[in-house]
Protein backbone atom coordinates (compact mmCIF):
# COMPACT_ATOMS: atom_id res chain seq x y z
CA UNK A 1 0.00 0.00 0.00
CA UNK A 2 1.68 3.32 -0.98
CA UNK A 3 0.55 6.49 1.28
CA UNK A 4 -1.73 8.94 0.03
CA UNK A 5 0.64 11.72 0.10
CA UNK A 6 2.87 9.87 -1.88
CA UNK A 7 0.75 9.50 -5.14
CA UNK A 8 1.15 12.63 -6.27
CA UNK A 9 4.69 12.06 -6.91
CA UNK A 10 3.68 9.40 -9.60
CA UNK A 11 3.15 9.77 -13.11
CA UNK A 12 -0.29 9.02 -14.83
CA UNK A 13 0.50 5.05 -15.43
CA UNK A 14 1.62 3.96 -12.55
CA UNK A 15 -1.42 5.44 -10.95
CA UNK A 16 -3.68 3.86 -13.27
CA UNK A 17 -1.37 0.68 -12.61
CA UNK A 18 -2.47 1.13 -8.42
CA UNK A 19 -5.79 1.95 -9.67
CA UNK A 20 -6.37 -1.42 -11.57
CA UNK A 21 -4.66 -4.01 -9.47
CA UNK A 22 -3.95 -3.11 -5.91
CA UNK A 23 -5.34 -5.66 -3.78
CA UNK A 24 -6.48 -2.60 -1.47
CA UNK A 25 -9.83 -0.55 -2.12
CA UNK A 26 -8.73 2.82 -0.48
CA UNK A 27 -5.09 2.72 -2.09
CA UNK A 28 -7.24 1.65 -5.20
CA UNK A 29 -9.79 5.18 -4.65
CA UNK A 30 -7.08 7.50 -3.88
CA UNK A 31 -5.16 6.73 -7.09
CA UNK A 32 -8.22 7.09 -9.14
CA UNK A 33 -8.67 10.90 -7.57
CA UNK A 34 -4.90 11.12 -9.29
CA UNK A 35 -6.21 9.79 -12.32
CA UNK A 36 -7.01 12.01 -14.95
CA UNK A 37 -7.76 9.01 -18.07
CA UNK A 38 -11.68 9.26 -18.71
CA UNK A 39 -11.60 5.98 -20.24
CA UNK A 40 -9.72 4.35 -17.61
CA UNK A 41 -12.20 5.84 -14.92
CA UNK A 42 -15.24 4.49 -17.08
CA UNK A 43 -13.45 1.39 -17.02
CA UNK A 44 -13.09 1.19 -13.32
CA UNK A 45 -16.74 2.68 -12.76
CA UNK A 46 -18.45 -0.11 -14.88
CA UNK A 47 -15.97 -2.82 -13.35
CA UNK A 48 -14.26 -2.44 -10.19
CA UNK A 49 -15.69 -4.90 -7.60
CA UNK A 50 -16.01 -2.16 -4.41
CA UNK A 51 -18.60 0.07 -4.43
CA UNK A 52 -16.42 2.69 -3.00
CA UNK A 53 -14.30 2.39 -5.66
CA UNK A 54 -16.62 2.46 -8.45
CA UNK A 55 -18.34 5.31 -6.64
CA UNK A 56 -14.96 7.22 -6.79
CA UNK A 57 -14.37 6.69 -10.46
CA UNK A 58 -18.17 7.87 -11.36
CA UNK A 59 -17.27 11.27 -9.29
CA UNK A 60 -14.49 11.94 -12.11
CA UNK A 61 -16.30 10.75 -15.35
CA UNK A 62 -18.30 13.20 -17.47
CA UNK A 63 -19.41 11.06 -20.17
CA UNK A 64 -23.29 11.22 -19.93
CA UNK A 65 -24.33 7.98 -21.80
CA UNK A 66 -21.90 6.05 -19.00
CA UNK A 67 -23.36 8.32 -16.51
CA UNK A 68 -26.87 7.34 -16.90
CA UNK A 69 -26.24 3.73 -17.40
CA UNK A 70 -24.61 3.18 -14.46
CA UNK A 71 -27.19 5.18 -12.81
CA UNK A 72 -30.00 2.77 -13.58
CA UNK A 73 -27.55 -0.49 -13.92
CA UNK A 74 -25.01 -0.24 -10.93
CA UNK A 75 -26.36 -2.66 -7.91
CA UNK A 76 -25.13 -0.45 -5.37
CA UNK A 77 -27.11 2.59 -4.60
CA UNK A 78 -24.41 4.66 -3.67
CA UNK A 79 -22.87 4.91 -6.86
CA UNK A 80 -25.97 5.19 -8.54
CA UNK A 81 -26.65 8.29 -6.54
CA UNK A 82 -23.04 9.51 -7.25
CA UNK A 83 -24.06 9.01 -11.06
CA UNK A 84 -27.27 10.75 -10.92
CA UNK A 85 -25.66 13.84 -9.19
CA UNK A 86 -23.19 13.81 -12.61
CA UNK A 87 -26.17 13.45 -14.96
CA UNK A 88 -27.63 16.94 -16.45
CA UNK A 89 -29.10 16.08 -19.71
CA UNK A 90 -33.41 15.75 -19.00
CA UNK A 91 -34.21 12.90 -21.06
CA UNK A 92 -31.31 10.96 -19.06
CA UNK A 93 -32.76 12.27 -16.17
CA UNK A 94 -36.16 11.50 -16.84
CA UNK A 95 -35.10 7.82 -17.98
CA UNK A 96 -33.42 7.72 -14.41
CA UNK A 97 -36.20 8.71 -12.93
CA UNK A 98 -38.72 6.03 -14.65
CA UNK A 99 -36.23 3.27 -13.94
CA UNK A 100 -35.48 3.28 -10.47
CA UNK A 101 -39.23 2.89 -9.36
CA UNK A 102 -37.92 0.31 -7.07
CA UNK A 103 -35.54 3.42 -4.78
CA UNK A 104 -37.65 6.53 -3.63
CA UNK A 105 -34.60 8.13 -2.88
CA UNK A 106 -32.80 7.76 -6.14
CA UNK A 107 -35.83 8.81 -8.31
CA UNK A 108 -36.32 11.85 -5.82
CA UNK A 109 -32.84 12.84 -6.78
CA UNK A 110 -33.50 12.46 -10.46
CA UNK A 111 -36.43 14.15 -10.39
CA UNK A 112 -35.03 17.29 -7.91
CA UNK A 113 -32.75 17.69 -11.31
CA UNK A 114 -35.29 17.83 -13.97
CA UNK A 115 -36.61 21.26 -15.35
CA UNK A 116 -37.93 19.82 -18.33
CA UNK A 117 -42.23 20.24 -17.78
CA UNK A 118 -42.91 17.69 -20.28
CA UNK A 119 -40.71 15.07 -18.85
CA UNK A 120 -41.95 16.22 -15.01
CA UNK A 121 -45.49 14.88 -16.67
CA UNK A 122 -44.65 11.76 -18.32
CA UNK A 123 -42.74 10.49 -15.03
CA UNK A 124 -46.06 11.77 -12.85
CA UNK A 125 -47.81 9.83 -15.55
CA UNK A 126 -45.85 6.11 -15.83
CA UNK A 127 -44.14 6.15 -12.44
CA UNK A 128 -45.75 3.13 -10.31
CA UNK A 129 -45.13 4.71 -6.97
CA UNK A 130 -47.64 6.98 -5.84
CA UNK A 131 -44.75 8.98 -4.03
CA UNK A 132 -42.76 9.04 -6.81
CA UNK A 133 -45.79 10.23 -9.10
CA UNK A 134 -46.50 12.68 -6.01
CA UNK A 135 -42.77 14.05 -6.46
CA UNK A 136 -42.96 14.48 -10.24
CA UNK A 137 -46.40 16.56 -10.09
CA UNK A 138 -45.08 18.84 -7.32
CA UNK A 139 -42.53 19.87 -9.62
CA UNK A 140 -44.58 21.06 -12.06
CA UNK A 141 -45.55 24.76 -12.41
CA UNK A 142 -47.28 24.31 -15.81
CA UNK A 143 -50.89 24.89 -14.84
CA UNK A 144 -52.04 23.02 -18.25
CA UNK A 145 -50.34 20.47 -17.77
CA UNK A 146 -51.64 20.10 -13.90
CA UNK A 147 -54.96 20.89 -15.42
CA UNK A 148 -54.28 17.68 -17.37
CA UNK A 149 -53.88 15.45 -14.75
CA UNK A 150 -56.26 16.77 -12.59
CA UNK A 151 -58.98 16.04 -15.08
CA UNK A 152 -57.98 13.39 -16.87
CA UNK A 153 -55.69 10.97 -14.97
CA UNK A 154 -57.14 7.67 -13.81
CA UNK A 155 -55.07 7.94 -10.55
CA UNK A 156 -57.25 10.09 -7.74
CA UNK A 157 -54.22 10.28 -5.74
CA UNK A 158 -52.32 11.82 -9.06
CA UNK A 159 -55.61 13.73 -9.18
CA UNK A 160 -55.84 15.22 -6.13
CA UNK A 161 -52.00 16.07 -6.19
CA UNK A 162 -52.18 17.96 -9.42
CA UNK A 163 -55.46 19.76 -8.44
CA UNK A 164 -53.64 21.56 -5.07
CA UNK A 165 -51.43 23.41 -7.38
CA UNK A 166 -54.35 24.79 -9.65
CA UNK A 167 -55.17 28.51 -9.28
CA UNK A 168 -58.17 28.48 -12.26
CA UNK A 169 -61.05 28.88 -10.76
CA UNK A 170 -63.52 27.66 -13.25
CA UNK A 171 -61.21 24.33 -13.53
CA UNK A 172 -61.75 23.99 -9.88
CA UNK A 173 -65.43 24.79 -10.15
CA UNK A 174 -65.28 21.89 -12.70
CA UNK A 175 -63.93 19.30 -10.88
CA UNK A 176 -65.42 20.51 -7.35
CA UNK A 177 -68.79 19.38 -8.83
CA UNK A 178 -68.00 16.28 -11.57
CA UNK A 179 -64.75 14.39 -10.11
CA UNK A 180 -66.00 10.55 -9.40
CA UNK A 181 -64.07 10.84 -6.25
CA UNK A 182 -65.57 12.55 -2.71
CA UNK A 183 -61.74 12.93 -1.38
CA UNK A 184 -60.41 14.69 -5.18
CA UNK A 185 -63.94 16.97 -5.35
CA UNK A 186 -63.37 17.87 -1.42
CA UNK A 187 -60.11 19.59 -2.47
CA UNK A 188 -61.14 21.26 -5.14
CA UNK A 189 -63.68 22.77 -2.70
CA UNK A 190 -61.08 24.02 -0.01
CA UNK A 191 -59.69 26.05 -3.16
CA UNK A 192 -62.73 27.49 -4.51
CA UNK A 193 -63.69 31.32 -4.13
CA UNK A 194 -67.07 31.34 -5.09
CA UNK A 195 -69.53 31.74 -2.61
CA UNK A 196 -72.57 31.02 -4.67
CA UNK A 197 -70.97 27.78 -6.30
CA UNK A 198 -69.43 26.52 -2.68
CA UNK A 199 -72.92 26.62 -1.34
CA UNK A 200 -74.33 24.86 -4.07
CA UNK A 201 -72.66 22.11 -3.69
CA UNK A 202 -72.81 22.18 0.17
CA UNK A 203 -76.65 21.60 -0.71
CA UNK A 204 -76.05 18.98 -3.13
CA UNK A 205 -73.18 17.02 -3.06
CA UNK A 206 -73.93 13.50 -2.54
CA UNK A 207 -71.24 12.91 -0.21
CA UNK A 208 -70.89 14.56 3.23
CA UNK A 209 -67.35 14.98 3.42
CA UNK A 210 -67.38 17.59 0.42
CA UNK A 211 -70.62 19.05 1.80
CA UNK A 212 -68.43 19.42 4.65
CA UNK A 213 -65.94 21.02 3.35
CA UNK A 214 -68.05 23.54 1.64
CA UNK A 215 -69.59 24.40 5.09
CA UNK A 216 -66.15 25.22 5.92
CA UNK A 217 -65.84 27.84 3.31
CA UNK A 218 -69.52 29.25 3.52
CA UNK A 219 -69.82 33.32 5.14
CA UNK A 220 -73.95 33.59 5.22
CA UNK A 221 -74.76 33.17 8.49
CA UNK A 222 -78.45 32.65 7.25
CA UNK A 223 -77.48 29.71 4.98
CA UNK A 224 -74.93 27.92 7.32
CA UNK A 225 -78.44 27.88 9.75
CA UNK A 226 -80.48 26.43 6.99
CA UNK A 227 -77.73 23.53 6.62
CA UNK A 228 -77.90 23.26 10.85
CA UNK A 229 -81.82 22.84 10.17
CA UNK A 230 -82.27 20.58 7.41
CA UNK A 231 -79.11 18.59 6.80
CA UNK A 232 -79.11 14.91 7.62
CA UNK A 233 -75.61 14.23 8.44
CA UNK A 234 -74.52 15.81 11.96
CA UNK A 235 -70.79 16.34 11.06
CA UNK A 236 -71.87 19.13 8.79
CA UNK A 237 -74.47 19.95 10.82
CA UNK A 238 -71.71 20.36 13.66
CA UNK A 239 -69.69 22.42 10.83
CA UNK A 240 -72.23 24.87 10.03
CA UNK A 241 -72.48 25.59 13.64
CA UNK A 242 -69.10 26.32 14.40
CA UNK A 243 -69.12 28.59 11.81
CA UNK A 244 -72.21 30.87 12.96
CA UNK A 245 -71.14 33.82 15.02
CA UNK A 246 -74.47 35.44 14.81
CA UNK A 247 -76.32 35.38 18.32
CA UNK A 248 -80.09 35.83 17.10
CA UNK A 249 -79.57 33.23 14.61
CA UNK A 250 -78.01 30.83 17.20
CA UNK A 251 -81.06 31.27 19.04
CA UNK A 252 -83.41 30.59 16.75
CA UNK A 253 -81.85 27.25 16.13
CA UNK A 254 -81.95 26.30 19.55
CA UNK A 255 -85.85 26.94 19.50
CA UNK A 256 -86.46 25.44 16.38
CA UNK A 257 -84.48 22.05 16.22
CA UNK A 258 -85.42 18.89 18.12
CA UNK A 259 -82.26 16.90 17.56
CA UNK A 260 -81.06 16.91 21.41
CA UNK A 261 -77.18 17.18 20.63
CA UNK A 262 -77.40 19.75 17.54
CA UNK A 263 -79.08 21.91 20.58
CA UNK A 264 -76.33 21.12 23.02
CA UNK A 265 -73.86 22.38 20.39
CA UNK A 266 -75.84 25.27 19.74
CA UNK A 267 -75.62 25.89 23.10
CA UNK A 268 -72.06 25.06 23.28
CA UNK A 269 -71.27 27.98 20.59
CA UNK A 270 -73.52 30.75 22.14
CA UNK A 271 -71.56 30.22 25.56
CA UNK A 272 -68.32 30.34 23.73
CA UNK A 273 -69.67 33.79 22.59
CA UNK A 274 -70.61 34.73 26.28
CA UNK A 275 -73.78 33.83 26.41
CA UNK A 276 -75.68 31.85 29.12
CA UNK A 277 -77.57 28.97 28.58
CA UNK A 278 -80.05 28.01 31.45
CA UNK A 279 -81.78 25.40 29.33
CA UNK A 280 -81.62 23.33 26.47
């Protein structure tokens, strides 16, 4: 084994020399640092038996083709992430990134590196993890293409995902009232602006978590009281009362309900508004 410092002393072969057959991984890696032979350091990436080693040599290279292959072929992770730091061109970095479902971490890498919109989509739109797919679509600052996958992809998870970066308020208005799935059109509530179309659908949404939700984004006092009175499902019935800040109206749902525990909540809100409530 020949010390570190002494390496620099020697001339380009004898380092590649160390490099290919010393029997000892570091004195193997510190002559490669020395080594200034691309070929020679593809050779060792694609070959050496050490990771370390291997993971060295990738460090140095700047081919891109060699990059990205060993990025999705290596069967060491650590010199596939070492490769995937080198790689800048998008399509290898989008190959990368649709390759190496199997590692979170390496794909997250990949796709931290892309710029590319197009490719951002395509990886949102193949990848088989839903984190992966999750990664890709946060990415993207496109609004079409989020617009896309919001409306179109099969995926509700991918759905939903896409839809929290949309700022278009008729798209939102859109999928708010037609998405097959409660969870995707109870997000696209929580972004909506609209009073008149978030009550709507507060009325008539067949599901109770997006009617729900709407509550939770209604202002008329009057209309969060006709919800209290007439809606079947006591979760948004509990909603619309925690929302009412309106005294009079408070107590005319205490006098006019008969459900026992929507009046106890009733109750519960005028008292956190200072009121006194003898009976109920």
């Amino acid at each position: 084994m020949i010390a570190t410092k002494n390496l620099s002393s020697l001339n380009q072969q004898e380092l590649i020399n160390i490099a290919l057959t010393s029997t000892d991984y570091f004195s193997r890696a510190d002559a490669i640092r020395l080594i200034e032979d691309e070929n020679t350091l593809i050779t060792i990436a694609q070959n050496d038996k050490d990771y370390y080693v291997r993971q060295t040599a990738v460090e140095k290279i700047s081919n891109q083709e060699v990059l990205t292959n060993i990025a999705q072929h290596d069967k060491d992770y650590y010199v596939k992430m070492a490769a995937i730091k080198k790689v800048s061109a998008p399509d290898a970095l989008c190959a990368i990134a649709m390759n190496n479902n199997e590692d979170f971490y390496l794909c997250k890498e990949a796709i931290q590196r892309i710029t590319n919109q197009d490719c951002l989509f395509n990886v949102a739109k193949t990848a088989q993890d839903k984190d992966i797919k999750s990664l890709a679509v946060n990415a993207i600052t496109d609004q079409n293409l989020l617009i896309e996958l919001a409306k179109n992809s099969p995926d509700f998870y991918l759905r939903a995902d896409a839809l929290k970066k949309i700022t278009d308020q008729p798209t939102l208005e859109n999928i708010a009232k037609n998405d097959t799935d409660y969870f995707v059109r109870g997000i696209a509530v929580h972004l909506l602006t609209n009073q008149e179309t978030i009550k709507s659908i507060a009325f008539n949404d067949p599901d109770y978590y997006v009617r729900k939700e709407a509550v939770a984004k209604i202002e008329d006092q009057n209309i969060l009281a006709t919800i209290v009175k007439n809606e079947e499902d006591i979760e948004v019935r509990k909603n619309a009362i925690k929302r009412i800040e309106d005294k009079k109206i408070l107590y005319d749902i205490l006098k006019s309900v008969d459900d026992r525990y929507v009046k106890r909540k009733t109750a519960q809100k005028l008292e956190e508004l200072g009121e006194i409530v003898k009976e109920v």
